[in-house]
C-alpha atoms as a PDB file:
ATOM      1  CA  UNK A   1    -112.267 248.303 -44.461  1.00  0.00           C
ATOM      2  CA  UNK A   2    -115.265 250.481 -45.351  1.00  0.00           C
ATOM      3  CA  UNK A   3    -115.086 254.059 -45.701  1.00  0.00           C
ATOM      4  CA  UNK A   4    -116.933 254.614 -42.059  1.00  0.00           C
ATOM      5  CA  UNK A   5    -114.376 252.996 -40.441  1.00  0.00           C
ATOM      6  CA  UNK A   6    -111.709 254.318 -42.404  1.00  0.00           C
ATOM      7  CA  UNK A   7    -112.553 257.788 -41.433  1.00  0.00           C
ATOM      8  CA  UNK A   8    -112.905 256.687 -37.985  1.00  0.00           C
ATOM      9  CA  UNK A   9    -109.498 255.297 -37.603  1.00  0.00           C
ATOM     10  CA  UNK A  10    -108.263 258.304 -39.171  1.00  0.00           C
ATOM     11  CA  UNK A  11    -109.998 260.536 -36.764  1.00  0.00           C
ATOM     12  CA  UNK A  12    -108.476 258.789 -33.561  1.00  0.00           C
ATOM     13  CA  UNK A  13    -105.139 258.534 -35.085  1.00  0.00           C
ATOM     14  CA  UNK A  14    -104.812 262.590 -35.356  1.00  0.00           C
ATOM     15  CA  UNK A  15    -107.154 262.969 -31.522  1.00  0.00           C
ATOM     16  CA  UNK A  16    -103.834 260.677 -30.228  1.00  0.00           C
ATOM     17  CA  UNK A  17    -101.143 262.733 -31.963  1.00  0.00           C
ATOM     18  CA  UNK A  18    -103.357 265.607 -30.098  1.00  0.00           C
ATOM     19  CA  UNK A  19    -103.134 264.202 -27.199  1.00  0.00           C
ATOM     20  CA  UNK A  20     -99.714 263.320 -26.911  1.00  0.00           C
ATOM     21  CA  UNK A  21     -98.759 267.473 -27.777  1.00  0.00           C
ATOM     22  CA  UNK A  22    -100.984 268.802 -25.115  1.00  0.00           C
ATOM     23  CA  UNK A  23     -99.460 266.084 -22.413  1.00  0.00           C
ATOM     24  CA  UNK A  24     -96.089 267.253 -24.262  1.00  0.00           C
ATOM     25  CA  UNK A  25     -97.208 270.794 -23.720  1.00  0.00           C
ATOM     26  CA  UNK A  26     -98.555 270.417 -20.158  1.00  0.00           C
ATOM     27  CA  UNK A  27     -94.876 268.163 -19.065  1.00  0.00           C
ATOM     28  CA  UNK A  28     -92.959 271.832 -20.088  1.00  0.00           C
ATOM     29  CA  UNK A  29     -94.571 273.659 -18.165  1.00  0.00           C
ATOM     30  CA  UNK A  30     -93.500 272.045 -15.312  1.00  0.00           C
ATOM     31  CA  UNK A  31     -89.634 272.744 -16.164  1.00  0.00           C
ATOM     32  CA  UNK A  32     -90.110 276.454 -15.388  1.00  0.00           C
ATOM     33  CA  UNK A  33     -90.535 275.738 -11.568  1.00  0.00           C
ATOM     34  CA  UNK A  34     -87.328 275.319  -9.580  1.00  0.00           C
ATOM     35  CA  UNK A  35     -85.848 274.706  -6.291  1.00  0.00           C
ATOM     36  CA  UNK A  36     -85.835 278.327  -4.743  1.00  0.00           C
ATOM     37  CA  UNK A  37     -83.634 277.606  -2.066  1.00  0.00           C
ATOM     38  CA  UNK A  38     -80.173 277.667  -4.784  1.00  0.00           C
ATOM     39  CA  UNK A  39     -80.824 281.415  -4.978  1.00  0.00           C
ATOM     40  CA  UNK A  40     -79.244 281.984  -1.215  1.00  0.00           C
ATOM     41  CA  UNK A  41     -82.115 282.552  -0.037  1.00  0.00           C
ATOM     42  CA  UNK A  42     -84.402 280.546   3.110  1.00  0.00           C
ATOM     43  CA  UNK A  43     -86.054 277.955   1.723  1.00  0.00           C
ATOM     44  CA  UNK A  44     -89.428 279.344   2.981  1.00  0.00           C
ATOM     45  CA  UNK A  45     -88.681 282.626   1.389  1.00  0.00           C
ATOM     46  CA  UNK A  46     -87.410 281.427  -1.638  1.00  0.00           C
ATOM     47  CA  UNK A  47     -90.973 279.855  -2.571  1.00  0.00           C
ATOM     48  CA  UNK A  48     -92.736 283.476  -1.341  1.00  0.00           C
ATOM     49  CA  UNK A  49     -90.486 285.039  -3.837  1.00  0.00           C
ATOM     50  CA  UNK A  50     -91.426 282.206  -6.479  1.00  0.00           C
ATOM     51  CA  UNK A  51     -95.101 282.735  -6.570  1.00  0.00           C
ATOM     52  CA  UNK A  52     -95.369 284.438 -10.228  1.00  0.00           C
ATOM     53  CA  UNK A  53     -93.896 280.815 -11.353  1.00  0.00           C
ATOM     54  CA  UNK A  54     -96.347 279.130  -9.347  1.00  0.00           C
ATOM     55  CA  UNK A  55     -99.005 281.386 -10.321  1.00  0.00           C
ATOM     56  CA  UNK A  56     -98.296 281.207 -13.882  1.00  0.00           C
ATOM     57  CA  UNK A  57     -97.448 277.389 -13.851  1.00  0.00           C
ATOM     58  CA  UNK A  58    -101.226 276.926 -12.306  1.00  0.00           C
ATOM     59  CA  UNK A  59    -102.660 279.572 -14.592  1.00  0.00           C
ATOM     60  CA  UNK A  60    -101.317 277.792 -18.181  1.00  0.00           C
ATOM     61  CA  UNK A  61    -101.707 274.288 -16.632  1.00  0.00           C
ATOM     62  CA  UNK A  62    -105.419 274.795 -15.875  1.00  0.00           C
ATOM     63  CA  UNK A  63    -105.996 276.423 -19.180  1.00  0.00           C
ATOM     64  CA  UNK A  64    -104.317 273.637 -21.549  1.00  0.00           C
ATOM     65  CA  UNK A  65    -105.959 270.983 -19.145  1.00  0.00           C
ATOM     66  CA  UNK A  66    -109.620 272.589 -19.832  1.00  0.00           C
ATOM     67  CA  UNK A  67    -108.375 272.857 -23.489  1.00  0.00           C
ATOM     68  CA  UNK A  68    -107.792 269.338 -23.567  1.00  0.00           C
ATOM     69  CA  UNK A  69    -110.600 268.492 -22.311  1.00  0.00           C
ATOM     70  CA  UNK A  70    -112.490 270.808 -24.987  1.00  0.00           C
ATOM     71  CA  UNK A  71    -110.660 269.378 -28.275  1.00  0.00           C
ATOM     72  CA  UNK A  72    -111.479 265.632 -26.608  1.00  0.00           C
ATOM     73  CA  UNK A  73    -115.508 266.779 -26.834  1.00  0.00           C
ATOM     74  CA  UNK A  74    -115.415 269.026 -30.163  1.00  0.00           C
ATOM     75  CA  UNK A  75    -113.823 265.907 -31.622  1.00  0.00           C
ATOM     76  CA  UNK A  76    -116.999 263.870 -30.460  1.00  0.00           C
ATOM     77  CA  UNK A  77    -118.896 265.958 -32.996  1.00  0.00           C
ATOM     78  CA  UNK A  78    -116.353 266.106 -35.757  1.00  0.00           C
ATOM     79  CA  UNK A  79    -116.385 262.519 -37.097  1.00  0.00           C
ATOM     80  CA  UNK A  80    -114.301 262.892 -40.161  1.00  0.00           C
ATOM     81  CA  UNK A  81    -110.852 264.406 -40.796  1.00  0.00           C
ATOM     82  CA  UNK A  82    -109.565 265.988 -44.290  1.00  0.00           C
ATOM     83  CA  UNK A  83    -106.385 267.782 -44.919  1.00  0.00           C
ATOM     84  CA  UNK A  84    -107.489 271.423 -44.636  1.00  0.00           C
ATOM     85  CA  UNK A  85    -108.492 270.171 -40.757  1.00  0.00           C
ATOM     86  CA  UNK A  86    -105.161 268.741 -39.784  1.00  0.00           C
ATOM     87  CA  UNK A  87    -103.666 271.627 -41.420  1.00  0.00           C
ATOM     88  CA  UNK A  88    -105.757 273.559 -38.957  1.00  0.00           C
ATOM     89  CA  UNK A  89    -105.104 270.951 -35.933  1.00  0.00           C
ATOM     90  CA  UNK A  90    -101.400 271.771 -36.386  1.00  0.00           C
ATOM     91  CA  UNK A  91    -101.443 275.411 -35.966  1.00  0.00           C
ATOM     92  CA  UNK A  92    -103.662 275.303 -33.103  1.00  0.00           C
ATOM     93  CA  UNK A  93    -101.035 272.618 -31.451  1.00  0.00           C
ATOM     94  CA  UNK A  94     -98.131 275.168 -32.275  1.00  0.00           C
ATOM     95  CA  UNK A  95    -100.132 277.909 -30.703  1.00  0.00           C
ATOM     96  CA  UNK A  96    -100.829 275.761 -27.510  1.00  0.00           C
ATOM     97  CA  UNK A  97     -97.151 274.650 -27.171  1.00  0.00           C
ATOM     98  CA  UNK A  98     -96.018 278.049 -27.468  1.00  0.00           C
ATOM     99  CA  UNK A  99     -98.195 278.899 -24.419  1.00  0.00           C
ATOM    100  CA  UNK A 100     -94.984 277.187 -22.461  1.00  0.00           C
ATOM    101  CA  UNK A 101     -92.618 279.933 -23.702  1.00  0.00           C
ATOM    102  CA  UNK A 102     -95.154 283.006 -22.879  1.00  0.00           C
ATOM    103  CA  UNK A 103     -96.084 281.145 -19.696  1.00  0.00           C
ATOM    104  CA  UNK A 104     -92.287 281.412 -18.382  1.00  0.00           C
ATOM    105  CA  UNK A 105     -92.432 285.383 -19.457  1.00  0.00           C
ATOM    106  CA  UNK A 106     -94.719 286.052 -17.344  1.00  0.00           C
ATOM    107  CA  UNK A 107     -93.294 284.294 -14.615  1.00  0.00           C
ATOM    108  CA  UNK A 108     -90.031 285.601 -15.434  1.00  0.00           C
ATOM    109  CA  UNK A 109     -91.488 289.465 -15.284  1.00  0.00           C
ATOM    110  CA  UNK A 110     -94.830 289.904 -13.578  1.00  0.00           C
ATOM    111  CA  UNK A 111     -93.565 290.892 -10.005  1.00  0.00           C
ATOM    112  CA  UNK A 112     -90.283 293.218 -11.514  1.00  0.00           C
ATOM    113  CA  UNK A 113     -90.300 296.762 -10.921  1.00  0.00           C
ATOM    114  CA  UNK A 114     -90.307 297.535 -14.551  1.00  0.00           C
ATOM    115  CA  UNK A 115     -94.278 297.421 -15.133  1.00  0.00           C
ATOM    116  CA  UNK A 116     -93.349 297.806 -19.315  1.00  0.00           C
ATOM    117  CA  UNK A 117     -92.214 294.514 -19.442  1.00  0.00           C
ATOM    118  CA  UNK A 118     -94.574 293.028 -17.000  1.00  0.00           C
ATOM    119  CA  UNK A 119     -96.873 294.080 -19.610  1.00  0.00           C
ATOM    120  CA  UNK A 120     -95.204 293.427 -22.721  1.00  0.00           C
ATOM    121  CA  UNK A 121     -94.859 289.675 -21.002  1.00  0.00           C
ATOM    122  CA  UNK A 122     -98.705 289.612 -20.263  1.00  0.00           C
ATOM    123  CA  UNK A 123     -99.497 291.081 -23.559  1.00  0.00           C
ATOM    124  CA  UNK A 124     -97.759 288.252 -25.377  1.00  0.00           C
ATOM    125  CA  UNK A 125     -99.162 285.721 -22.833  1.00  0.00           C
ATOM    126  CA  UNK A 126    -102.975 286.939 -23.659  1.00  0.00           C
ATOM    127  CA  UNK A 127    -102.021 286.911 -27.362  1.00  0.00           C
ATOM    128  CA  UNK A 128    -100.697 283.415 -27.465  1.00  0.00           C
ATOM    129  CA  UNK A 129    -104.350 282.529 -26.222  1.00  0.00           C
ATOM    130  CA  UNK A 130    -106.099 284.998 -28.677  1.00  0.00           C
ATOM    131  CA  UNK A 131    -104.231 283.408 -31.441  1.00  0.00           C
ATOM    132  CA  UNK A 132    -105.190 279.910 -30.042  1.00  0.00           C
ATOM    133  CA  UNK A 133    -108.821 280.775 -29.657  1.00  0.00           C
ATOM    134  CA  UNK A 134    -108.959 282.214 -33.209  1.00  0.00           C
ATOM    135  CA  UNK A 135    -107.980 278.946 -35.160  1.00  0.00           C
ATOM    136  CA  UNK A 136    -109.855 277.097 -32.626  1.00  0.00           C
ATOM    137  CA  UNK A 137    -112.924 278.801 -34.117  1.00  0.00           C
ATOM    138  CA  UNK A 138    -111.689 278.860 -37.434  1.00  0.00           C
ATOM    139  CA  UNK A 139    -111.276 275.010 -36.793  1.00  0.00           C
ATOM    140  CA  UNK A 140    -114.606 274.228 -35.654  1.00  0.00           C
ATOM    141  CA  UNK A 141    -116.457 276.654 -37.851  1.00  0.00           C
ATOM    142  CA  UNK A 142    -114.899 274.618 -40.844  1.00  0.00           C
ATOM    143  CA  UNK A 143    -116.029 271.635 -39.471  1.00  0.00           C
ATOM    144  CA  UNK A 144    -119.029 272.594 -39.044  1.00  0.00           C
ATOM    145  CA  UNK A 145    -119.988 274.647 -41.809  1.00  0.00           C
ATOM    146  CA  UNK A 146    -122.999 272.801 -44.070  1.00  0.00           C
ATOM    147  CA  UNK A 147    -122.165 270.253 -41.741  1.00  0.00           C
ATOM    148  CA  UNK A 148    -118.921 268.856 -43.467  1.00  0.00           C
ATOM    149  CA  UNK A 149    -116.934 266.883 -41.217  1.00  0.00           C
ATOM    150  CA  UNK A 150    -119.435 266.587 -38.260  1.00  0.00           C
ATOM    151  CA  UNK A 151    -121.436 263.414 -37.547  1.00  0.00           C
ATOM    152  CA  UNK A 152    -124.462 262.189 -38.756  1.00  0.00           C
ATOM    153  CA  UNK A 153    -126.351 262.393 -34.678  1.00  0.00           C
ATOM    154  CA  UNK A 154    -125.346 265.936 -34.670  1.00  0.00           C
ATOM    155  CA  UNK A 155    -128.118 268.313 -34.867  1.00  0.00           C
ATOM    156  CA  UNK A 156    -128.108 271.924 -36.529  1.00  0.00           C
ATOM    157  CA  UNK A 157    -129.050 272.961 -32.824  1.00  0.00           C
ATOM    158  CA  UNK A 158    -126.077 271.720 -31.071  1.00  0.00           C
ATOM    159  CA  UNK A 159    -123.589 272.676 -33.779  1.00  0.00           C
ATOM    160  CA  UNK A 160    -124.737 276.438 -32.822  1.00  0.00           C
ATOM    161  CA  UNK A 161    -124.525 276.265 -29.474  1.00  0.00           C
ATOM    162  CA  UNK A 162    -121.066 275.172 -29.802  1.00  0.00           C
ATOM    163  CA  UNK A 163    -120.253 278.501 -32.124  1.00  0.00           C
ATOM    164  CA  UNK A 164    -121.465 280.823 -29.249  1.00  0.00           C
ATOM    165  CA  UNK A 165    -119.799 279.312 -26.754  1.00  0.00           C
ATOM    166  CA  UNK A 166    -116.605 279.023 -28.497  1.00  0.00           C
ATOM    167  CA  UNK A 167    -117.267 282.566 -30.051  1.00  0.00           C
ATOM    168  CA  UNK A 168    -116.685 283.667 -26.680  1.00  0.00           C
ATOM    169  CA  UNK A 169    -112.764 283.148 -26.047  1.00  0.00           C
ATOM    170  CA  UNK A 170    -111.956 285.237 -28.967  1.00  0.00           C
ATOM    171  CA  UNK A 171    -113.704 288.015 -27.490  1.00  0.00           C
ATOM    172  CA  UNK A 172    -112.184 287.411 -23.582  1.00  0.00           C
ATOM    173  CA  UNK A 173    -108.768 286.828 -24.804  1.00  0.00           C
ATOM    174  CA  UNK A 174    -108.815 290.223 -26.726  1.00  0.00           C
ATOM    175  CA  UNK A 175    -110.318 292.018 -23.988  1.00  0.00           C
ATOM    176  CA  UNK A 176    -107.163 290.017 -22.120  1.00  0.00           C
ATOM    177  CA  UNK A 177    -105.021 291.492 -24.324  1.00  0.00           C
ATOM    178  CA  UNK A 178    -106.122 294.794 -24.648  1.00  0.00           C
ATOM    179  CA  UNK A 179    -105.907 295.531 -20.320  1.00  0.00           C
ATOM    180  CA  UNK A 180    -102.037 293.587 -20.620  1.00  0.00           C
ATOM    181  CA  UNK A 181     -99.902 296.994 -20.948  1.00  0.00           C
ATOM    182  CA  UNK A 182    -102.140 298.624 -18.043  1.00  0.00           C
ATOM    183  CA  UNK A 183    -102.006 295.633 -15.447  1.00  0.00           C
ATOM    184  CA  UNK A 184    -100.698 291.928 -16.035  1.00  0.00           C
ATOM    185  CA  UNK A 185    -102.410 290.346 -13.272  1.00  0.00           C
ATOM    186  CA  UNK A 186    -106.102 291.502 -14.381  1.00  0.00           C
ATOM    187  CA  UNK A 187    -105.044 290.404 -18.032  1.00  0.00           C
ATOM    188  CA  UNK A 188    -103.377 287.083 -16.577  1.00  0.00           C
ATOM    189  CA  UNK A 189    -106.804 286.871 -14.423  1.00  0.00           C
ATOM    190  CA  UNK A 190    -109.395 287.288 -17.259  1.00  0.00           C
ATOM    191  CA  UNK A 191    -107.548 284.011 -19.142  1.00  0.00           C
ATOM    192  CA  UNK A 192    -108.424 282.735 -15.639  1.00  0.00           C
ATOM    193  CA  UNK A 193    -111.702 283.569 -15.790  1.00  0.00           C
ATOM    194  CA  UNK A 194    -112.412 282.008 -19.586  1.00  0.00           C
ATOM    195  CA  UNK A 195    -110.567 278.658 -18.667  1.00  0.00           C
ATOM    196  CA  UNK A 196    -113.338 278.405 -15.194  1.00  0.00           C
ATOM    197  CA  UNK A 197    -115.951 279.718 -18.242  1.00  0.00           C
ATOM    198  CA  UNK A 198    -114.730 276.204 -20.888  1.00  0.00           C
ATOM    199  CA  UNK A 199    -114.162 273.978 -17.457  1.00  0.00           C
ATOM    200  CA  UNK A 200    -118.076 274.598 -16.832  1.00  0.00           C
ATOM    201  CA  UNK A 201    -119.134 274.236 -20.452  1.00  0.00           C
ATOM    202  CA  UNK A 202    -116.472 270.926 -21.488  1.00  0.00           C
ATOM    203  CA  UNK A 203    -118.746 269.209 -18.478  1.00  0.00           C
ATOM    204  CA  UNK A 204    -122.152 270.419 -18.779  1.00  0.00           C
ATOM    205  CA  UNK A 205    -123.183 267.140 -20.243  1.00  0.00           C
ATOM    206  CA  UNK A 206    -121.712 264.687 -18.567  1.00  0.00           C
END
């Protein structure tokens, strides 16, 4: 086997061990939701009084979806793997698992009366993603940087207009986390705003 296809194989083998966290990832999300009728309550009022789980379940699925679809197309520019990458890979899996945990705190606290912990829920909600979207860029911008791991068809053109975009989430997700103490549905509805911002830009070329 030559070296090209070496590195190729070893690409696809860590974009499938990807893959299999985020559909891991996306799979717990769903076992926040439950049936609201075992509450005593109507069955029809049950799911009013379930909508931050809804909300939230929509809110972190649609986000690790457009993620997905993101790490699929940054990994049709980086072409070769090394160890300081999958180191990198791993910790921004951990950081998009964990989104499952925050996801059910804010579910768990956004409607209560107590608006401290609404916040403190949405605060570490918006961090999870700030974390995530800072060794994302840390990611690429190793890749990237003299051109080390990207492919040969990738110009110096593209590989910046990737930075800017990405340079973007760290930015939101901060601002995200910053309005989280003051009101969790703005901060919950800025991450909103950056997944719709990555849905647009992980299909402007197809």
């Amino acid at each position: 086997m030559d070296r090209e296809s070496f590195e190729a194989k070893e690409t696809a083998r860590m974009e499938a061990f990807s893959d299999g966290v985020f559909a891991f990832a996306i799979t717990l999300l769903a076992l926040n939701l439950r049936d609201p009728a075992t509450s005593g309550v109507s069955l029809s009022q049950g799911l009013i009084d379930e909508w931050p789980s809804f909300f939230a379940f929509v809110t972190s699925f649609i986000t690790v979806l457009i993620m997905w679809m993101n790490h699929h197309n940054m990994f049709n520019y980086i072409r070769r793997i090394d160890r300081r990458l999958m180191l990198l890979n791993g910790v921004l899996l951990l950081f998009v698992v964990l989104t499952v945990f925050t996801t059910s705190l804010v579910a768990a606290h956004i409607q209560l009366g107590d608006a401290g912990d609404a916040g403190v829920a949405a605060a570490a909600y918006s961090a999870t993603f700030f974390a995530v979207s800072l060794v994302w860029n840390g990611l690429w911008r190793y890749s990237a940087r003299g051109h080390r791991l990207l492919g040969k068809t990738v110009t110096e053109g593209a590989a910046k207009t990737i930075t800017r975009q990405y340079s973007v989430a760290p930015l939101s997700y901060g601002a995200a986390l910053a309005i989280a103490p003051f009101s969790a549905l703005v901060s919950v509805a800025v991450i909103l705003a950056v997944a719709a911002f990555f849905a647009i830009t992980a299909t402007i070329g197809d």
